[in-house]
N, C-alpha and C. Protein backbone atom coordinates (compact mmCIF):
# COMPACT_ATOMS: atom_id res chain seq x y z
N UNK A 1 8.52 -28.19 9.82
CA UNK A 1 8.43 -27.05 8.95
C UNK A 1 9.23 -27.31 7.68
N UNK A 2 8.71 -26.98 6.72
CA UNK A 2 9.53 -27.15 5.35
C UNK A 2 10.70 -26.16 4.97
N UNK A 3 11.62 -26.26 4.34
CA UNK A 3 12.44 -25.60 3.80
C UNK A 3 12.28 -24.23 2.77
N UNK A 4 11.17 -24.04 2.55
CA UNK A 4 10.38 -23.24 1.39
C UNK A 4 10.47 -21.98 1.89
N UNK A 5 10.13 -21.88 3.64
CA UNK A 5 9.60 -21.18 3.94
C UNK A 5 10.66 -19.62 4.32
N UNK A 6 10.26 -18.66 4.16
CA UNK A 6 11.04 -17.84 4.03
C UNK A 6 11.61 -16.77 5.37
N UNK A 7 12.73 -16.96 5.44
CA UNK A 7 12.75 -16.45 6.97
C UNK A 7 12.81 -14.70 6.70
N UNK A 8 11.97 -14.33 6.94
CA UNK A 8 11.86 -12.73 7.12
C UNK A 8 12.75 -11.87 7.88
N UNK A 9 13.14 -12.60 9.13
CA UNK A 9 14.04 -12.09 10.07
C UNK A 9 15.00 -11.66 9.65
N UNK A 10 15.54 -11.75 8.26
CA UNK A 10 16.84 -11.90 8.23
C UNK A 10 17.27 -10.88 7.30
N UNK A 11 15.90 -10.08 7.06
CA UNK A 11 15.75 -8.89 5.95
C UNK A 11 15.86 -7.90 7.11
N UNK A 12 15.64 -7.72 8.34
CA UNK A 12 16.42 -6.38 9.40
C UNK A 12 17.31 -5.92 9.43
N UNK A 13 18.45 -6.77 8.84
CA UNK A 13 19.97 -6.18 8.56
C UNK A 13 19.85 -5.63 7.37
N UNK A 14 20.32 -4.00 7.47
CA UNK A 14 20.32 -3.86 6.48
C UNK A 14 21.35 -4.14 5.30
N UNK A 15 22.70 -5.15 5.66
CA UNK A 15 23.88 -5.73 5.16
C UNK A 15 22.59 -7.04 4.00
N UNK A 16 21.42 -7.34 4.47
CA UNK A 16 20.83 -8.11 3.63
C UNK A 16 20.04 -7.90 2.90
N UNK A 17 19.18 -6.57 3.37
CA UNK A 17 18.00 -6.01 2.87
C UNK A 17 18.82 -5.07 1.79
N UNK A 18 19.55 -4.24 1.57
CA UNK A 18 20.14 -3.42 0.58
C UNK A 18 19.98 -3.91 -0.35
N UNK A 19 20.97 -5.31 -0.62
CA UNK A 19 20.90 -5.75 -1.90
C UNK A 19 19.48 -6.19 -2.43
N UNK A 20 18.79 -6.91 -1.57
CA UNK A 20 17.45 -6.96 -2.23
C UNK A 20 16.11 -5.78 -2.65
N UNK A 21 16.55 -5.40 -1.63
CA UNK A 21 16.23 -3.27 -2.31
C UNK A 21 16.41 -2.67 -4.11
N UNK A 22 17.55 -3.02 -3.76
CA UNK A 22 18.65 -2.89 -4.93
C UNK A 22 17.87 -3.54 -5.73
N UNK A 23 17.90 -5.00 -6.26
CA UNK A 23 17.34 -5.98 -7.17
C UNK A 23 15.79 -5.41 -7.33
N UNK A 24 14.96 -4.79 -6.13
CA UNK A 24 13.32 -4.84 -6.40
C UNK A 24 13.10 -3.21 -7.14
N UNK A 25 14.07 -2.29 -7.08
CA UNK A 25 14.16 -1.00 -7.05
C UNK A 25 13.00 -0.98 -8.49
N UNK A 26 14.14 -1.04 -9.91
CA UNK A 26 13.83 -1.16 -10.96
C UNK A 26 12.41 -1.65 -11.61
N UNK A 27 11.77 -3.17 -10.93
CA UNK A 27 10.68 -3.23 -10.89
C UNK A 27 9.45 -2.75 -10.36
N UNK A 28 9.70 -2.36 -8.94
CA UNK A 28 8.33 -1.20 -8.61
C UNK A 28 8.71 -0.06 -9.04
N UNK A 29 9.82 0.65 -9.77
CA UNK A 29 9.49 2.17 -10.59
C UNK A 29 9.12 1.48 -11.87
N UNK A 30 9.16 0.43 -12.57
CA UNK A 30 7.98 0.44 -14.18
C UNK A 30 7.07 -0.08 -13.36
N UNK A 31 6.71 -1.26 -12.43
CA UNK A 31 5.09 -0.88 -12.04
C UNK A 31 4.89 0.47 -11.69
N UNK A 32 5.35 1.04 -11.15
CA UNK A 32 4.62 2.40 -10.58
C UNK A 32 4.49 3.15 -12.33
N UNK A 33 5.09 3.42 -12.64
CA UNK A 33 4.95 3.99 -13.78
C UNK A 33 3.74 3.81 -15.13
N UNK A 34 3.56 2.40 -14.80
CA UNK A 34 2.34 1.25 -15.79
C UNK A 34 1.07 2.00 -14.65
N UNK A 35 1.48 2.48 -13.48
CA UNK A 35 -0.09 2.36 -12.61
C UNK A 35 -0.19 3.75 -13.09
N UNK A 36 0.62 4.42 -13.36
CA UNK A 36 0.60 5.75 -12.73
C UNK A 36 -0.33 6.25 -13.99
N UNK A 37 -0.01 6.32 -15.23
CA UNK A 37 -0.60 6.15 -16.43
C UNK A 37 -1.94 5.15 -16.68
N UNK A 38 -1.90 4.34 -16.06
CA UNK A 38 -3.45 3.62 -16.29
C UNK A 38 -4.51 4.38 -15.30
N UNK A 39 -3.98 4.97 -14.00
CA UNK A 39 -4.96 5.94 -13.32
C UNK A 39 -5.39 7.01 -14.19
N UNK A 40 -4.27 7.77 -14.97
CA UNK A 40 -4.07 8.91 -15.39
C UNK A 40 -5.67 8.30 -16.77
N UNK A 41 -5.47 7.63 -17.40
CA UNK A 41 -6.23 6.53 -18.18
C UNK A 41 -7.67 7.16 -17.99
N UNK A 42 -7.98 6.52 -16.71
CA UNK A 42 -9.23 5.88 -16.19
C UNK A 42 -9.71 7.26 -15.82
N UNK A 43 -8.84 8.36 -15.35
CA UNK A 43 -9.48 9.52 -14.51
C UNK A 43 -9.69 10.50 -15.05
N UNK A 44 -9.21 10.58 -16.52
CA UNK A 44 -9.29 11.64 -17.30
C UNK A 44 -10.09 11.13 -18.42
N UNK A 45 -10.53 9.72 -19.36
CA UNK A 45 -10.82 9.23 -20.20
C UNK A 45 -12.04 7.98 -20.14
N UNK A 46 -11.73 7.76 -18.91
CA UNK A 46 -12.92 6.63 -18.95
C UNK A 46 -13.66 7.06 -17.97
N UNK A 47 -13.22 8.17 -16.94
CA UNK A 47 -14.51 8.16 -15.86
C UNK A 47 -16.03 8.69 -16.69
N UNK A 48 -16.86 8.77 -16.19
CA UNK A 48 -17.82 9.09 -16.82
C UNK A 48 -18.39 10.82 -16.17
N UNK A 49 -18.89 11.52 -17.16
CA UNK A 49 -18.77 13.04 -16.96
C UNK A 49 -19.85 13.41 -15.82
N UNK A 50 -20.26 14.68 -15.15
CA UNK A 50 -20.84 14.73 -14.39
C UNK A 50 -22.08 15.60 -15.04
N UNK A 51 -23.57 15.14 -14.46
CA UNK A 51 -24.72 16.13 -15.43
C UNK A 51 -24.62 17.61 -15.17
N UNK A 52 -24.23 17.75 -14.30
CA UNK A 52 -24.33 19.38 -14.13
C UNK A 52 -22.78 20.31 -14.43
N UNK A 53 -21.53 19.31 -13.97
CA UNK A 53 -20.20 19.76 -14.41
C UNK A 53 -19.94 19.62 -15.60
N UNK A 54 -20.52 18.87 -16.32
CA UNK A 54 -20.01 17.75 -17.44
C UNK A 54 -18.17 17.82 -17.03
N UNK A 55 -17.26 18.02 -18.27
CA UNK A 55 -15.79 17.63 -18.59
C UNK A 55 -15.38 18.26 -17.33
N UNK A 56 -15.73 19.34 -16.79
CA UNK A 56 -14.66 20.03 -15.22
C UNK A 56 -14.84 19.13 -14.56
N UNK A 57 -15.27 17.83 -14.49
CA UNK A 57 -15.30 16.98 -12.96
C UNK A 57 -14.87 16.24 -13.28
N UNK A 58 -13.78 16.02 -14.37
CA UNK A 58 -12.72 15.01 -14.35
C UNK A 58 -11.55 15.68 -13.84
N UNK A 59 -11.17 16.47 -13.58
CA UNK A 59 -9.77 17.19 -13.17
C UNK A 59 -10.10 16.99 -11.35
N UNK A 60 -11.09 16.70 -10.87
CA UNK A 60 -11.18 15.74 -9.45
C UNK A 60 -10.46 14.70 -9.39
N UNK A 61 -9.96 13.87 -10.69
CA UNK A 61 -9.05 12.20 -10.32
C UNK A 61 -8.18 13.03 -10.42
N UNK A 62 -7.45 14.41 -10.88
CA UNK A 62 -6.46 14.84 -11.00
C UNK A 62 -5.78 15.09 -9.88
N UNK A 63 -7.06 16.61 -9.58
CA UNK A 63 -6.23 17.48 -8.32
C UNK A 63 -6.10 17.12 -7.57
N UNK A 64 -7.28 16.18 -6.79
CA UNK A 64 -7.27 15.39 -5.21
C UNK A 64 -6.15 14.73 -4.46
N UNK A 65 -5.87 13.93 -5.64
CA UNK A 65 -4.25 12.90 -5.52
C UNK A 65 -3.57 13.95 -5.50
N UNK A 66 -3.53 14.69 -6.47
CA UNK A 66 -2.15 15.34 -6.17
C UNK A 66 -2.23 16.66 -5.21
N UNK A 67 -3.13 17.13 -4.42
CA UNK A 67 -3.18 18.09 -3.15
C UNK A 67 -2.87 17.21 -1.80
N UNK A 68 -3.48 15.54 -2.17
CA UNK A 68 -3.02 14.58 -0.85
C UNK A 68 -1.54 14.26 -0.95
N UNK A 69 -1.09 14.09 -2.21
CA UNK A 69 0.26 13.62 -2.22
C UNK A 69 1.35 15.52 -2.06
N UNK A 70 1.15 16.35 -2.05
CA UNK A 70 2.05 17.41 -1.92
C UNK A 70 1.64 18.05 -0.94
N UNK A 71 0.32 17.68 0.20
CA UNK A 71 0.00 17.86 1.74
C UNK A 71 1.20 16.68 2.40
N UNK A 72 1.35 15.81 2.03
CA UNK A 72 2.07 14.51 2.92
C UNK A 72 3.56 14.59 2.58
N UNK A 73 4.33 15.23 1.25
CA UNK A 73 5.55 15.55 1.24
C UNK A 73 5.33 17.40 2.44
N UNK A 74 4.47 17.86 2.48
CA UNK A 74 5.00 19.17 3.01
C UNK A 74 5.00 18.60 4.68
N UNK A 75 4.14 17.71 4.99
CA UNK A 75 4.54 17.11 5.96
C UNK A 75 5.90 16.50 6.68
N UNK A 76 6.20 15.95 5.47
CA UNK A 76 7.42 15.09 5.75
C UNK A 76 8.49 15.94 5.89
């Protein structure tokens, strides 16, 4: 086995996993933030309109996500 390879095991402690938490934190909140806005993008501006709704059937990329995402925090 080569040296490259990355031992995973060793991210269970959380004495090891913190700090690397720590270091990844910053980068998945600006990805999340770059996604969050390019959905926002695509669901309000580029989807294409509906023949019988026309413009009201873009607020579907809106509400959906956000009735699934504030059903799963009332969960939690």
């Amino acid at each position: 086995m080569s040296n490259s390879v990355i031992n995973w095991y060793k991210y269970a402690s959380p004495a090891t996993f913190y700090p690397l938490a720590g270091r990844l934190i910053p980068w998945f909140s600006g990805l999340s933030v770059l996604l969050i806005a390019w959905g926002l993008w695509i669901g309000l501006f580029v989807a294409p309109t509906d023949a019988q709704q026309s413009e009201g059937y873009r607020i579907i990329f809106v509400h959906v996500p956000a009735s699934w995402l504030s059903m799963f925090i009332y969960c939690v």
